[in-house]
N, C-alpha and C. Protein backbone atom coordinates (compact mmCIF):
# COMPACT_ATOMS: atom_id res chain seq x y z
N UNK A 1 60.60 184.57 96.20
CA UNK A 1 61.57 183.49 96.16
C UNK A 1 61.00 182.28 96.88
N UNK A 2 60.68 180.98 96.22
CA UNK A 2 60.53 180.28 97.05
C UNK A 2 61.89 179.08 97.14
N UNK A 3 61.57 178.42 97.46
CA UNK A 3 62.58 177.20 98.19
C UNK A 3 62.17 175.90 98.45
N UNK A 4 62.75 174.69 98.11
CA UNK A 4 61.97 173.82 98.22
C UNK A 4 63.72 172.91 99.01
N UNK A 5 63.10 172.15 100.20
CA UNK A 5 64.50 171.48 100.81
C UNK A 5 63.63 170.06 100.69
N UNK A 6 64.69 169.18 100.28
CA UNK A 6 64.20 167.81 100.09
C UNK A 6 65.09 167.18 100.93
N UNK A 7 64.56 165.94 101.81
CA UNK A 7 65.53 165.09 102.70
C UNK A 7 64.88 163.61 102.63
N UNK A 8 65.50 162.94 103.20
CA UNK A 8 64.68 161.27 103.39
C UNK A 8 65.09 160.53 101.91
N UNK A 9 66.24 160.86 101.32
CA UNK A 9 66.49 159.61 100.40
C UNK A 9 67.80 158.84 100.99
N UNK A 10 68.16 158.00 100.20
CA UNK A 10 69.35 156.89 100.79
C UNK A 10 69.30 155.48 100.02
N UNK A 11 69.64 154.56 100.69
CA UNK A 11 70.28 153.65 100.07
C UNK A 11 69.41 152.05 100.94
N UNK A 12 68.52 151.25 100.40
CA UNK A 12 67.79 150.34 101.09
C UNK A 12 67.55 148.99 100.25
N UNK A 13 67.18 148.28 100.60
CA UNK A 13 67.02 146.83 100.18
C UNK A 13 65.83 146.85 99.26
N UNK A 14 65.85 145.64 98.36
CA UNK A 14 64.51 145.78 97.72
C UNK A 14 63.34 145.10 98.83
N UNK A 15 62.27 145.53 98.68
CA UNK A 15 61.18 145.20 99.60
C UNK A 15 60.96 146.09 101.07
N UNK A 16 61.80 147.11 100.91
CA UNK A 16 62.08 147.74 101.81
C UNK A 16 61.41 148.87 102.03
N UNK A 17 61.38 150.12 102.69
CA UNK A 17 60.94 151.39 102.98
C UNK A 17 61.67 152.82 102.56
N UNK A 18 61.10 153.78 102.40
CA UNK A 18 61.63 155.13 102.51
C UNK A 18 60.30 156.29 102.41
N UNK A 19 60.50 157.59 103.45
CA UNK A 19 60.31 158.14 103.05
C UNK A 19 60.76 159.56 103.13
N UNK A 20 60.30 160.22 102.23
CA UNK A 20 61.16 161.63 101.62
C UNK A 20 60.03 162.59 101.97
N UNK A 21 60.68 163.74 102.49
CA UNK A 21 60.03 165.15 102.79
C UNK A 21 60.49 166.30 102.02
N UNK A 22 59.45 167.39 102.07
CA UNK A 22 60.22 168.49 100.95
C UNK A 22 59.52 169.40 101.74
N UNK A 23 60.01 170.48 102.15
CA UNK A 23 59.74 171.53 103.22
C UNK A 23 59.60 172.79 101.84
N UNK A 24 58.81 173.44 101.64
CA UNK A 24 58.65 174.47 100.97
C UNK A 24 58.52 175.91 102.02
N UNK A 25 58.85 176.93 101.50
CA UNK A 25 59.67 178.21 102.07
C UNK A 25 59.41 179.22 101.48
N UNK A 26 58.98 180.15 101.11
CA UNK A 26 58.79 181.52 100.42
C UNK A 26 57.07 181.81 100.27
N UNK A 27 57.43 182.34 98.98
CA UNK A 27 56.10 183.06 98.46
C UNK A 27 55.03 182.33 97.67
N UNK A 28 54.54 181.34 98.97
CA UNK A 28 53.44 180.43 98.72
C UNK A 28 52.36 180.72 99.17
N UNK A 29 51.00 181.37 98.95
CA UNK A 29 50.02 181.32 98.86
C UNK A 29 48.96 180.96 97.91
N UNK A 30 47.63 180.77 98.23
CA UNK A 30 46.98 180.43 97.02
C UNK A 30 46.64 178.88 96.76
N UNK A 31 46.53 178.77 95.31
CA UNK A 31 46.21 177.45 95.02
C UNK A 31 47.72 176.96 94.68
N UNK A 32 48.10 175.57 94.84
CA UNK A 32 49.30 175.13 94.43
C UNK A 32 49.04 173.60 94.51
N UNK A 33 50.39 172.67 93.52
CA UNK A 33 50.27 171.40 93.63
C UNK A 33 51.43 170.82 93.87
N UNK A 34 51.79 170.03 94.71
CA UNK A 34 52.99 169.63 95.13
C UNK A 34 52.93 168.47 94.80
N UNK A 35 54.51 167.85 94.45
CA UNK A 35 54.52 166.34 93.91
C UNK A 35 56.09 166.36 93.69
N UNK A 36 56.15 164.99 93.29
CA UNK A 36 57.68 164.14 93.26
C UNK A 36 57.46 163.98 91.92
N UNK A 37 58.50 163.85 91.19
CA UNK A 37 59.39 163.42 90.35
C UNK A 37 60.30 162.71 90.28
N UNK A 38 60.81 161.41 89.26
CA UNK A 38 62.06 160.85 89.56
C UNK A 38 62.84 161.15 87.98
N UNK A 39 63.93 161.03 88.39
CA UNK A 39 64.97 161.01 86.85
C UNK A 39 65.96 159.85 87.60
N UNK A 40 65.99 158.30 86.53
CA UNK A 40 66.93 157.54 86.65
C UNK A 40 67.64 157.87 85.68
N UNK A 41 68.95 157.47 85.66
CA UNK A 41 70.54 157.40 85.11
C UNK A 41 70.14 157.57 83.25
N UNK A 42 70.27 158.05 82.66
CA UNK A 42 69.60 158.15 81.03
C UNK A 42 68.32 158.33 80.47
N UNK A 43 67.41 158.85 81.86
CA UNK A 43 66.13 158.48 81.35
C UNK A 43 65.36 160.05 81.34
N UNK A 44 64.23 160.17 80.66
CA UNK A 44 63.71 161.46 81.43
C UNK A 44 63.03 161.66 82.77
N UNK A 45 63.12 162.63 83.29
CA UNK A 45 62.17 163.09 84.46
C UNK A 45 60.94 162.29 84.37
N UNK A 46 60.14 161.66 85.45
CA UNK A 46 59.12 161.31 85.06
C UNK A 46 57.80 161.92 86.40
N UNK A 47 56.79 162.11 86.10
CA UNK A 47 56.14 162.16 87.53
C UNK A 47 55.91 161.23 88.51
N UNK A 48 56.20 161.33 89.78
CA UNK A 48 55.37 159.68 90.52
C UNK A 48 54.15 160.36 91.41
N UNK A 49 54.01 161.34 92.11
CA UNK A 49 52.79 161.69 92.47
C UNK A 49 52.70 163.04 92.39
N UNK A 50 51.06 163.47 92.75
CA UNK A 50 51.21 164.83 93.19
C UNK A 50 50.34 164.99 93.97
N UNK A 51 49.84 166.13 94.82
CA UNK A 51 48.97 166.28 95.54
C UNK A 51 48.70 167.83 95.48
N UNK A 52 47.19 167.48 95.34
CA UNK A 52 46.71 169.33 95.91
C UNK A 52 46.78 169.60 97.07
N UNK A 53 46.49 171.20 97.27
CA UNK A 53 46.44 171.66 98.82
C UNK A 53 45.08 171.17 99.21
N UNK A 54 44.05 170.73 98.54
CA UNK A 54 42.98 170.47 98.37
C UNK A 54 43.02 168.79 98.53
N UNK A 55 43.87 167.99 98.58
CA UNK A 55 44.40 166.79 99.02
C UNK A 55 43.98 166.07 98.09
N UNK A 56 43.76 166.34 96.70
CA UNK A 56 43.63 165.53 95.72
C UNK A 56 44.80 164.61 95.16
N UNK A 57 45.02 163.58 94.99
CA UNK A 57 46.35 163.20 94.65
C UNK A 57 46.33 162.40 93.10
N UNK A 58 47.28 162.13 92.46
CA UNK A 58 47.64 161.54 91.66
C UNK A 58 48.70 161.04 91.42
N UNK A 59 48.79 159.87 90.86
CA UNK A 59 50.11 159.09 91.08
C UNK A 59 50.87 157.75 89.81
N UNK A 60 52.11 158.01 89.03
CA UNK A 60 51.91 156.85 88.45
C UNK A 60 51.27 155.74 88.35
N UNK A 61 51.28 155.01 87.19
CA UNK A 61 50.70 153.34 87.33
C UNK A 61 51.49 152.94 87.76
N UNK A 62 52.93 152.66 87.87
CA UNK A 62 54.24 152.06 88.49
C UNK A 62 54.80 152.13 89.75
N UNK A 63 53.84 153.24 90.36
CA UNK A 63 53.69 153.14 92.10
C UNK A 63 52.71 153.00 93.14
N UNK A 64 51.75 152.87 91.76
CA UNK A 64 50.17 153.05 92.42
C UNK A 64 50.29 151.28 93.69
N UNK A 65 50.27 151.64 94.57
CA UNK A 65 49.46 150.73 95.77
C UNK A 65 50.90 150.62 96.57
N UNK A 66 51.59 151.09 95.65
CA UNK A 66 53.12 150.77 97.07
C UNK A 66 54.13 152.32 97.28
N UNK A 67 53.45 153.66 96.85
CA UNK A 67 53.98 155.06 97.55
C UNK A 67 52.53 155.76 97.45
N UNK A 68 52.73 156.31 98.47
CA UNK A 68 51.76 157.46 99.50
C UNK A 68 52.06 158.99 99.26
N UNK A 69 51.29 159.32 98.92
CA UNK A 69 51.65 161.11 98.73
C UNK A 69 50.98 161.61 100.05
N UNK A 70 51.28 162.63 100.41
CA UNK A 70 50.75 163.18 101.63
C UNK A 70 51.56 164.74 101.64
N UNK A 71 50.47 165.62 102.61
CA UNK A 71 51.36 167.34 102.65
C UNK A 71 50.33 167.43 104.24
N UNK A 72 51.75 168.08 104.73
CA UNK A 72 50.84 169.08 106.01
C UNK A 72 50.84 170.59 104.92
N UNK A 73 49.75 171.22 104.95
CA UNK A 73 49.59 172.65 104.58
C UNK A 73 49.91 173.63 105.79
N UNK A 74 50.07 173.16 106.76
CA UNK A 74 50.27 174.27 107.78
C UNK A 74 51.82 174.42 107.52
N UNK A 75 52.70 173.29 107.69
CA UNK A 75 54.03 173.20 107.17
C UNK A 75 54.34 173.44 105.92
N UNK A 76 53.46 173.55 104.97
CA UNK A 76 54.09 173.54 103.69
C UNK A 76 55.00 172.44 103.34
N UNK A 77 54.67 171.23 103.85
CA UNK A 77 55.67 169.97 103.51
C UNK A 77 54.71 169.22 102.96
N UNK A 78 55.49 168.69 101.87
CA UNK A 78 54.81 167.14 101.39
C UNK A 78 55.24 166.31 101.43
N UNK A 79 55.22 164.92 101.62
CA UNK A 79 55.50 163.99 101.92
C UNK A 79 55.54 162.07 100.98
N UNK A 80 56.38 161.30 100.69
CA UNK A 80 56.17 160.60 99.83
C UNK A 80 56.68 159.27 100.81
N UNK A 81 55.56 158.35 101.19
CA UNK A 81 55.93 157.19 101.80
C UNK A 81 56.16 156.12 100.58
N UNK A 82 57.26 155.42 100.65
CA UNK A 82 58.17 154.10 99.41
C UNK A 82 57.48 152.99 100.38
N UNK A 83 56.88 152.37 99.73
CA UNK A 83 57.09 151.09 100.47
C UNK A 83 57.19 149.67 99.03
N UNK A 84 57.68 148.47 99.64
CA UNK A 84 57.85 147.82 98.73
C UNK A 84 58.82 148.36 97.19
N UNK A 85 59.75 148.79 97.73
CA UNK A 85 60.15 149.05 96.97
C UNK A 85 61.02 148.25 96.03
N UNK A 86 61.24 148.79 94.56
CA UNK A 86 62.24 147.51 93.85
C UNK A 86 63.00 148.34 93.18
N UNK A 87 64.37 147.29 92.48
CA UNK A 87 65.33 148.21 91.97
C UNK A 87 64.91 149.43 90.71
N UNK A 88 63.63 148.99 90.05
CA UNK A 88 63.80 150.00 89.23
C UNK A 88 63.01 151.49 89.45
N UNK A 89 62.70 151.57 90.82
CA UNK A 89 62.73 152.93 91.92
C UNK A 89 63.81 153.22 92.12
N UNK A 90 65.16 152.95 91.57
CA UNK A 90 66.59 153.82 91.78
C UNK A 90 66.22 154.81 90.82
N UNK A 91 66.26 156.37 91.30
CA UNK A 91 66.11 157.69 91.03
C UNK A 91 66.75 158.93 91.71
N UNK A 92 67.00 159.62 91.45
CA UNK A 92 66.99 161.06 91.89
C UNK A 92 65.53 161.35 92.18
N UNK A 93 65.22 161.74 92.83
CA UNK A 93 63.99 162.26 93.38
C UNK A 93 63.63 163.69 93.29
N UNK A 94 62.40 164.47 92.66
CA UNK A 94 62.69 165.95 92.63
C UNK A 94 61.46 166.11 93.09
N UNK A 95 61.76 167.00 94.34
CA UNK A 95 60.37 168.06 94.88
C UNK A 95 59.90 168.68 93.68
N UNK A 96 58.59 169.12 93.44
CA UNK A 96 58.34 170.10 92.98
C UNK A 96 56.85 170.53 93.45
N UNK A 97 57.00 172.06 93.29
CA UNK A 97 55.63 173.11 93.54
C UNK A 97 55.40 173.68 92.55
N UNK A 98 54.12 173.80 92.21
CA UNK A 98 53.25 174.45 91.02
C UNK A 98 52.46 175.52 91.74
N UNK A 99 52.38 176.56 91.34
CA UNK A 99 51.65 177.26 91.89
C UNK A 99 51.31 178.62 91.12
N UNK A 100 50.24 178.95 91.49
CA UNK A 100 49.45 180.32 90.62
C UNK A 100 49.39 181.74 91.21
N UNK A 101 49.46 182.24 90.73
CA UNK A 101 49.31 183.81 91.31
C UNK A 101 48.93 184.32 89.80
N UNK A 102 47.48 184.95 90.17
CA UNK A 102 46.17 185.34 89.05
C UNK A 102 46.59 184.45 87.96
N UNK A 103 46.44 184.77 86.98
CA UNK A 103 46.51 184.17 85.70
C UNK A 103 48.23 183.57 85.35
N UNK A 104 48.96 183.82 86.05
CA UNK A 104 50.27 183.41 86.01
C UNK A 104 50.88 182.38 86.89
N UNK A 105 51.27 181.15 86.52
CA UNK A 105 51.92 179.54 86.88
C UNK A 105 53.50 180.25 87.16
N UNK A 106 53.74 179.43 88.36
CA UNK A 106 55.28 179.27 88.68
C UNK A 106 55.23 177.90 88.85
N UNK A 107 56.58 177.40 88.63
CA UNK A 107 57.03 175.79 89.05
C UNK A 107 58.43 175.95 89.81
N UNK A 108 58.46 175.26 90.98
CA UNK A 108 59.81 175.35 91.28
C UNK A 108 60.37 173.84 91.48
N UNK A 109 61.62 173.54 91.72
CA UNK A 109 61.86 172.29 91.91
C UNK A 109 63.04 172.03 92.95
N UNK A 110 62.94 171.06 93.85
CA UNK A 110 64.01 170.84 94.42
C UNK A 110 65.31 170.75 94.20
N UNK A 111 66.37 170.41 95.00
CA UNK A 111 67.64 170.29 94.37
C UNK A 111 67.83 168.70 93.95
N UNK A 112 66.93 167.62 94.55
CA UNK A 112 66.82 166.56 93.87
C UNK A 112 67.31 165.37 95.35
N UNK A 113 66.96 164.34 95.78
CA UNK A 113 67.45 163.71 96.73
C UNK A 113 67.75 161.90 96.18
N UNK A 114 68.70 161.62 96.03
CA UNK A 114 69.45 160.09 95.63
C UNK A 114 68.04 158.57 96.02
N UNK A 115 67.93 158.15 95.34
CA UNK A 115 67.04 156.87 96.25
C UNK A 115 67.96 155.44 95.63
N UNK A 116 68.06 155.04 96.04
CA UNK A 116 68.82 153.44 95.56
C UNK A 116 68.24 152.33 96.09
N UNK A 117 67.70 151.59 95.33
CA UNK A 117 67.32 149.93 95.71
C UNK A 117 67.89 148.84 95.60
N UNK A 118 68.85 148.58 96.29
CA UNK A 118 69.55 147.60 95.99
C UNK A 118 68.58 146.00 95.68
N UNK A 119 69.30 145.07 94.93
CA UNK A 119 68.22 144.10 94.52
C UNK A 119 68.51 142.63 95.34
């Protein structure tokens, strides 16, 4: 069973800051990739970063130079610094972990954390 707790969203100005943590919990060993997701109001899920345990990252074109992916591996947390942010970063925010055990992928996902940019 794993678990993923997401915190650090809310409600901020445009040009402003946030950032969001996701504490992962269970049966994590191995190779895995952690990353954010957003879903705005009608739209699909989309990715905004991810990061290996291996600290490789990847990240939309639409956030590239103004959010930060980051993970402690000792914590099992990853981490997503907002900066500059603008209204159309209003999302739900979703943890998620990818992870392998032998030839078999699990994905889990957070319960999702609110972000709002006011303009």
């Amino acid at each position: 069973q794993v678990q993923l707790l997401e915190s650090g969203g809310g409600l901020v100005q445009a040009g402003g800051s946030l950032r969001l943590s996701c504490a992962a919990s269970g049966r994590i060993f191995g190779s895995n990739v952690m990353g954010w997701y957003r879903q705005a109001p009608g739209e699909k899920r989309e990715l905004v970063a991810t990061i290996t345990n291996g600290g490789i990252t990847d990240y939309a074109d639409s956030v590239k130079g103004r959010f930060t992916i980051s993970r402690d591996n000792a914590k099992n947390t990853v981490y997503l610094q907002m900066n500059s942010l603008k209204a159309e970063d209003t999302a739900i925010y979703y943890c998620n972990l990818l992870r392998r055990e032998g030839a078999i992928s699990y994905t889990h996902w957070g319960q999702g954390t609110q972000v709002t940019v006011s303009a």
